[in-house]
Protein backbone atom coordinates (compact mmCIF):
# COMPACT_ATOMS: atom_id res chain seq x y z
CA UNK A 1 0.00 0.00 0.00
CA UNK A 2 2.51 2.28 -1.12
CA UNK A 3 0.10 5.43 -2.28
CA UNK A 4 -3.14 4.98 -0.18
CA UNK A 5 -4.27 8.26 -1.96
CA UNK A 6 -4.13 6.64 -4.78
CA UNK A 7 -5.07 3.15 -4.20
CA UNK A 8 -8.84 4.22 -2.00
CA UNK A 9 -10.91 6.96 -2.84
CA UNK A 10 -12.23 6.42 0.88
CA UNK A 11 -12.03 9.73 2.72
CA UNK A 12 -12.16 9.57 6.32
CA UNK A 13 -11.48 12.73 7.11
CA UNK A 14 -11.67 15.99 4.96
CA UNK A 15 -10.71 19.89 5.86
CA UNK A 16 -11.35 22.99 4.17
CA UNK A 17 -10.38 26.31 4.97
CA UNK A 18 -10.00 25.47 8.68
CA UNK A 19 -8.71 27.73 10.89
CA UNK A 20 -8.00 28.06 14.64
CA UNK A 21 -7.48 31.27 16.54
CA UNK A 22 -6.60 32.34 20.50
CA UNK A 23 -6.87 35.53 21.62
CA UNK A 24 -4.96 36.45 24.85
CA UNK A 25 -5.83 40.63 25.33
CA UNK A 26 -5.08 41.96 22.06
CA UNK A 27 -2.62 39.07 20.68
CA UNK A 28 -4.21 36.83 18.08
CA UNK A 29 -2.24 33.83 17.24
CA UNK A 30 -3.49 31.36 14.48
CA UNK A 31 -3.06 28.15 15.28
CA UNK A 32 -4.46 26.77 11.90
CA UNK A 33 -4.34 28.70 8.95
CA UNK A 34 -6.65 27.74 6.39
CA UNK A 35 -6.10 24.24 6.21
CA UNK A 36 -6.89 22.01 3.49
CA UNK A 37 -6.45 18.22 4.11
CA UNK A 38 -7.50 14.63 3.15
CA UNK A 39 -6.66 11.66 5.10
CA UNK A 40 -7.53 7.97 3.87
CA UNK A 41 -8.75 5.20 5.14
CA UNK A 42 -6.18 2.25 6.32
CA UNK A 43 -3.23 4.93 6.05
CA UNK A 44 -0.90 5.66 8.70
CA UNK A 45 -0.10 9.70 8.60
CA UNK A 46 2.89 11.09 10.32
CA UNK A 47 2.54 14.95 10.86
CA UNK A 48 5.78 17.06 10.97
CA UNK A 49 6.80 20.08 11.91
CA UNK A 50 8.01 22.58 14.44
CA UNK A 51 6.43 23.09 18.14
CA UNK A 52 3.05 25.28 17.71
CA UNK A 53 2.96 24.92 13.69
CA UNK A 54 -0.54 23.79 14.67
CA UNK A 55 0.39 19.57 14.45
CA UNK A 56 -1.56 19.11 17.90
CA UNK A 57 -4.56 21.79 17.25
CA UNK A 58 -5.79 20.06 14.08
CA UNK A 59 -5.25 16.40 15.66
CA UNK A 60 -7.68 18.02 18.83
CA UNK A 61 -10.11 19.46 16.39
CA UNK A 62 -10.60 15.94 13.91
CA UNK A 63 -10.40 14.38 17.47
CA UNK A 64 -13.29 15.97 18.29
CA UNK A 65 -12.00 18.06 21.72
CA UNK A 66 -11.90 21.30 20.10
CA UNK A 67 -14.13 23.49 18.07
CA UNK A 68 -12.90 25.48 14.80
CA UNK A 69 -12.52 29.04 14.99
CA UNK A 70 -13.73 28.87 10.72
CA UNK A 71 -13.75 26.60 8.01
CA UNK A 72 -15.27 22.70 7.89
CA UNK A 73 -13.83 19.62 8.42
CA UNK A 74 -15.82 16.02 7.67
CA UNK A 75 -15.22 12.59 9.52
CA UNK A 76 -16.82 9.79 6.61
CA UNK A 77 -19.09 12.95 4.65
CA UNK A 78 -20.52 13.63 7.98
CA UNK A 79 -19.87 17.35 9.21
CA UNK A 80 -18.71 18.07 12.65
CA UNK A 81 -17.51 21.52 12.13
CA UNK A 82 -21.02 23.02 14.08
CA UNK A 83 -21.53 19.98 16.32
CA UNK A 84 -22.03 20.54 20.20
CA UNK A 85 -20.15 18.80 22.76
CA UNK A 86 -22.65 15.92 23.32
CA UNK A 87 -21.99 15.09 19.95
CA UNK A 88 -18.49 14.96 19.57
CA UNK A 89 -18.46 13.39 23.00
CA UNK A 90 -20.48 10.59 21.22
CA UNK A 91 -18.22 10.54 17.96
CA UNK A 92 -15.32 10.44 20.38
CA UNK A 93 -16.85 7.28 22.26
CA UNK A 94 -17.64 5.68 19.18
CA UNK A 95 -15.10 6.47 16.43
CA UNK A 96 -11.51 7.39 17.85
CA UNK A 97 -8.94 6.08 19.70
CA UNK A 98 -6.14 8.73 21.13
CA UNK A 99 -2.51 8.09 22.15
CA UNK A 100 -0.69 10.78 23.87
CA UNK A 101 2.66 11.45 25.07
CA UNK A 102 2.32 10.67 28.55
CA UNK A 103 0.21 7.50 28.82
CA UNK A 104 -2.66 9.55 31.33
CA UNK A 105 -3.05 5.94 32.80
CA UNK A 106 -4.83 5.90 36.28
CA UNK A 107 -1.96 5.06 38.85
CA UNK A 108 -4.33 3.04 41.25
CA UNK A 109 -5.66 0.55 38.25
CA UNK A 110 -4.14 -2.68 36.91
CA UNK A 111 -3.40 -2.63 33.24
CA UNK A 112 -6.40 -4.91 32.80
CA UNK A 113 -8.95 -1.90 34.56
CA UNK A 114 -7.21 0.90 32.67
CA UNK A 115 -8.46 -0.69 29.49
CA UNK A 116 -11.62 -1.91 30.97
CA UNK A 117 -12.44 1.99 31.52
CA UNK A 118 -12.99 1.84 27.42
CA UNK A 119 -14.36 -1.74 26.98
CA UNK A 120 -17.47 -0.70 29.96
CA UNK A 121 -18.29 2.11 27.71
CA UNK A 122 -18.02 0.54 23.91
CA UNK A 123 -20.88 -0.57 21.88
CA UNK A 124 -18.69 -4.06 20.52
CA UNK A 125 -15.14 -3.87 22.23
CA UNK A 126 -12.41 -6.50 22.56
CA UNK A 127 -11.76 -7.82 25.71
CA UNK A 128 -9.15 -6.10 28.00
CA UNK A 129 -7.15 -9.50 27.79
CA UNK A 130 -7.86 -9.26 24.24
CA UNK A 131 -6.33 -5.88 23.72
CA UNK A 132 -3.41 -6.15 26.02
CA UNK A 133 -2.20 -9.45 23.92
CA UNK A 134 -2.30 -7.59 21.13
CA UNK A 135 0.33 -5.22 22.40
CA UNK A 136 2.45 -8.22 23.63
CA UNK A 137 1.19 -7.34 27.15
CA UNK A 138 -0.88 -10.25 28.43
CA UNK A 139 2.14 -10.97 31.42
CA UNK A 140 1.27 -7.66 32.83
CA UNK A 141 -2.67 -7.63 32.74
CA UNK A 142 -2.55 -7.31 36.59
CA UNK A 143 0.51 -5.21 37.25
CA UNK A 144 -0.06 -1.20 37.88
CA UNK A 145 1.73 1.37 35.99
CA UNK A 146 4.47 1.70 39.03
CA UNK A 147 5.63 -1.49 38.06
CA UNK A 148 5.82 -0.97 34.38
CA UNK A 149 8.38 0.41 32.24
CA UNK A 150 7.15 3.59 30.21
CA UNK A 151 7.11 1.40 27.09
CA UNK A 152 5.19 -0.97 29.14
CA UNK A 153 2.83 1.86 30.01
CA UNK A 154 2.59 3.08 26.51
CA UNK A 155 1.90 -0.01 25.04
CA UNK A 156 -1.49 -0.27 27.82
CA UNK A 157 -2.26 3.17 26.39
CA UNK A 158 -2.53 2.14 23.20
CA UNK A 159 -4.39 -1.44 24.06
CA UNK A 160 -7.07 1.34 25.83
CA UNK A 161 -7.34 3.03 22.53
CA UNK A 162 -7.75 0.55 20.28
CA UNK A 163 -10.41 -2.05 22.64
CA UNK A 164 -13.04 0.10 21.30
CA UNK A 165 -12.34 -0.99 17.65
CA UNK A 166 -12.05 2.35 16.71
CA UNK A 167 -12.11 3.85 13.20
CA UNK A 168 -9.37 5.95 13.75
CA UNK A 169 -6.22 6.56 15.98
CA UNK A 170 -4.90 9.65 16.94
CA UNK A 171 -1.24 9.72 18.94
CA UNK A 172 0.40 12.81 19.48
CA UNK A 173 4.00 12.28 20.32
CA UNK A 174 3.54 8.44 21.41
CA UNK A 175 7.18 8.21 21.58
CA UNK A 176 8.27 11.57 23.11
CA UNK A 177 8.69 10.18 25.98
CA UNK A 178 10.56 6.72 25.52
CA UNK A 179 14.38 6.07 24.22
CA UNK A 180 15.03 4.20 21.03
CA UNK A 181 14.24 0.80 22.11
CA UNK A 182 11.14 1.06 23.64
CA UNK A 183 9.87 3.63 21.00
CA UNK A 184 10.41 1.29 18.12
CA UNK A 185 8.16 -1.47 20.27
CA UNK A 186 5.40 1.21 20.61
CA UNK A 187 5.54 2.10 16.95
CA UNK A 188 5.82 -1.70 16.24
CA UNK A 189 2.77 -1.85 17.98
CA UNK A 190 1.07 1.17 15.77
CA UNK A 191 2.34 -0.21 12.94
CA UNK A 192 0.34 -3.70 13.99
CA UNK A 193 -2.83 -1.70 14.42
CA UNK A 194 -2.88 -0.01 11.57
CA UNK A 195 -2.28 -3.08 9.22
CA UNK A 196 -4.28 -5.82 11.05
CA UNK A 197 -7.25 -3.92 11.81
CA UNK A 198 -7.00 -0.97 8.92
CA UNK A 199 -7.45 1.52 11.52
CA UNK A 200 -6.71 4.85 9.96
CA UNK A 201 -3.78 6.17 11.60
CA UNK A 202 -1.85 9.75 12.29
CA UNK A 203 0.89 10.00 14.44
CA UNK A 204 2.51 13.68 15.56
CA UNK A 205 6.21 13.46 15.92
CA UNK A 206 9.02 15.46 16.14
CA UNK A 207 11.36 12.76 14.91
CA UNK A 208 11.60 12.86 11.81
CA UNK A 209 13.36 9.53 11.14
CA UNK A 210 9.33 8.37 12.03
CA UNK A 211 8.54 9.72 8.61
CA UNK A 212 10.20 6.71 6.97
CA UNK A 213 7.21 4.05 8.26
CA UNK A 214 4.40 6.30 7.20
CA UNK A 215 2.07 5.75 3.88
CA UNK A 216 2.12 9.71 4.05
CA UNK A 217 4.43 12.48 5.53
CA UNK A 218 2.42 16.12 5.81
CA UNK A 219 4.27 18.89 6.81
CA UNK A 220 3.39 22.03 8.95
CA UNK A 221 4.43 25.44 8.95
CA UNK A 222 2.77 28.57 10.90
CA UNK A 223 -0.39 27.00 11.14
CA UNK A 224 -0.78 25.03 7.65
CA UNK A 225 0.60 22.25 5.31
CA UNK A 226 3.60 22.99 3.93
CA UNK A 227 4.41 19.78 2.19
CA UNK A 228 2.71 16.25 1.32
CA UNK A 229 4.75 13.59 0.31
CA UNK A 230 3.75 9.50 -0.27
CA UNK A 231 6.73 6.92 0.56
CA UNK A 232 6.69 5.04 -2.61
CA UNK A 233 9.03 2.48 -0.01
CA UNK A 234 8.41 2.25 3.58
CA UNK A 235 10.45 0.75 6.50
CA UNK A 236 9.47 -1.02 9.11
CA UNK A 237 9.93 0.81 12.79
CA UNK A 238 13.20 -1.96 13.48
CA UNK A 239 14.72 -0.66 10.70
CA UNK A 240 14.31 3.77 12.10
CA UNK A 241 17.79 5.17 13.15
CA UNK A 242 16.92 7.53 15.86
């Protein structure tokens, strides 16, 4: 799947024009700038791009926990630009799975009930035993996140996103917070996702040796896309010098 563009004319999610703006006082800053984006189905998407070139502010708005300042953006033809926060509370529930930097696993929970939080609230969820074997995690189902290394933990973040079954998966610096060795095992484990289950994936990073595993690479500059590119040859994450 070397050009996913190319290859499905399924379009899960579509911008136009979107913008983002924060006011402090007087100061406006742009966060998004008129962006105009496509993302495919079954494609993994790595954003790049410097800190507050508005990577994290569009994943938040497709994500559904942020509103638009302008513009529209479509998940599957459906508009969410104008919806209110019961809805995208529902489309969160029932569509998309998030990853973020620093795990936000409850300290006082096994692995197991960290990922049972999601599975309770699903319509048709794996089991938690289910979704922590899939991340090569069924020897620490009933271990806490003290007594796990921050791959470890990273790896039960991701099992929590993904026992929904979502549609999507959104992970904002997943590895930000790991060294090179566990990193590659949680992109490993993205990488898994995203070609077992053909969960459309996009993953913020600012290493950009990442790019090399991605379908697509998108760029960001001050607040829009600077660049798109398609790896006609992809590596697998093993393979990523850090």
């Amino acid at each position: 799947m070397a050009d996913v563009a190319a290859t499905s004319a399924e379009v899960v999610f579509q911008t136009e024009a979107l913008t983002k703006i924060y006011k402090t006082g007087d100061v406006e800053v742009r966060a998004l700038d008129g962006v105009d984006l496509q993302l495919y189905a079954a494609e993994l998407a790595v954003l790049l791009g410097p800190s507050g070139s508005g990577k994290s502010t569009l994943l938040n708005i497709l994500g559904g926990l942020d509103h638009p300042s302008g513009g529209q953006f479509w998940f599957r033809g459906r508009e969410l630009t104008g919806a209110s926060d019961r809805q995208l509370t529902r489309y969160r529930r029932e569509h998309v799975g998030f990853v973020f930097q620093f795990y936000n696993l409850v300290p006082s929970l096994t692995a197991r009930e960290n990922v049972q939080l999601v599975t309770d609230v699903a319509k048709s969820p794996m089991t938690p035993a289910e979704a922590l074997d899939l991340v090569g995690l069924s020897h620490r189902m009933d271990h806490f996140p003290a007594q796990m290394s921050g791959g470890e933990q990273q790896r039960v973040a991701i099992a929590r996103a993904i026992a929904k079954r979502p549609e999507v998966l959104l992970c904002d610096e997943p590895t930000g917070a790991l060294d090179s060795k566990t990193g590659t095992q949680v992109l490993e484990t993205l990488r898994l996702v995203n070609e077992e289950f053909g969960t459309t994936t996009v993953v913020i990073t600012h290493n950009a040796a990442i790019q090399q595993m991605a379908h697509r690479v998108i760029r960001f500059a001050d607040g829009n896309i600077a660049s798109v590119e398609v790896n006609d040859t992809r590596i697998s994450p093993d393979e990523i010098v850090w």
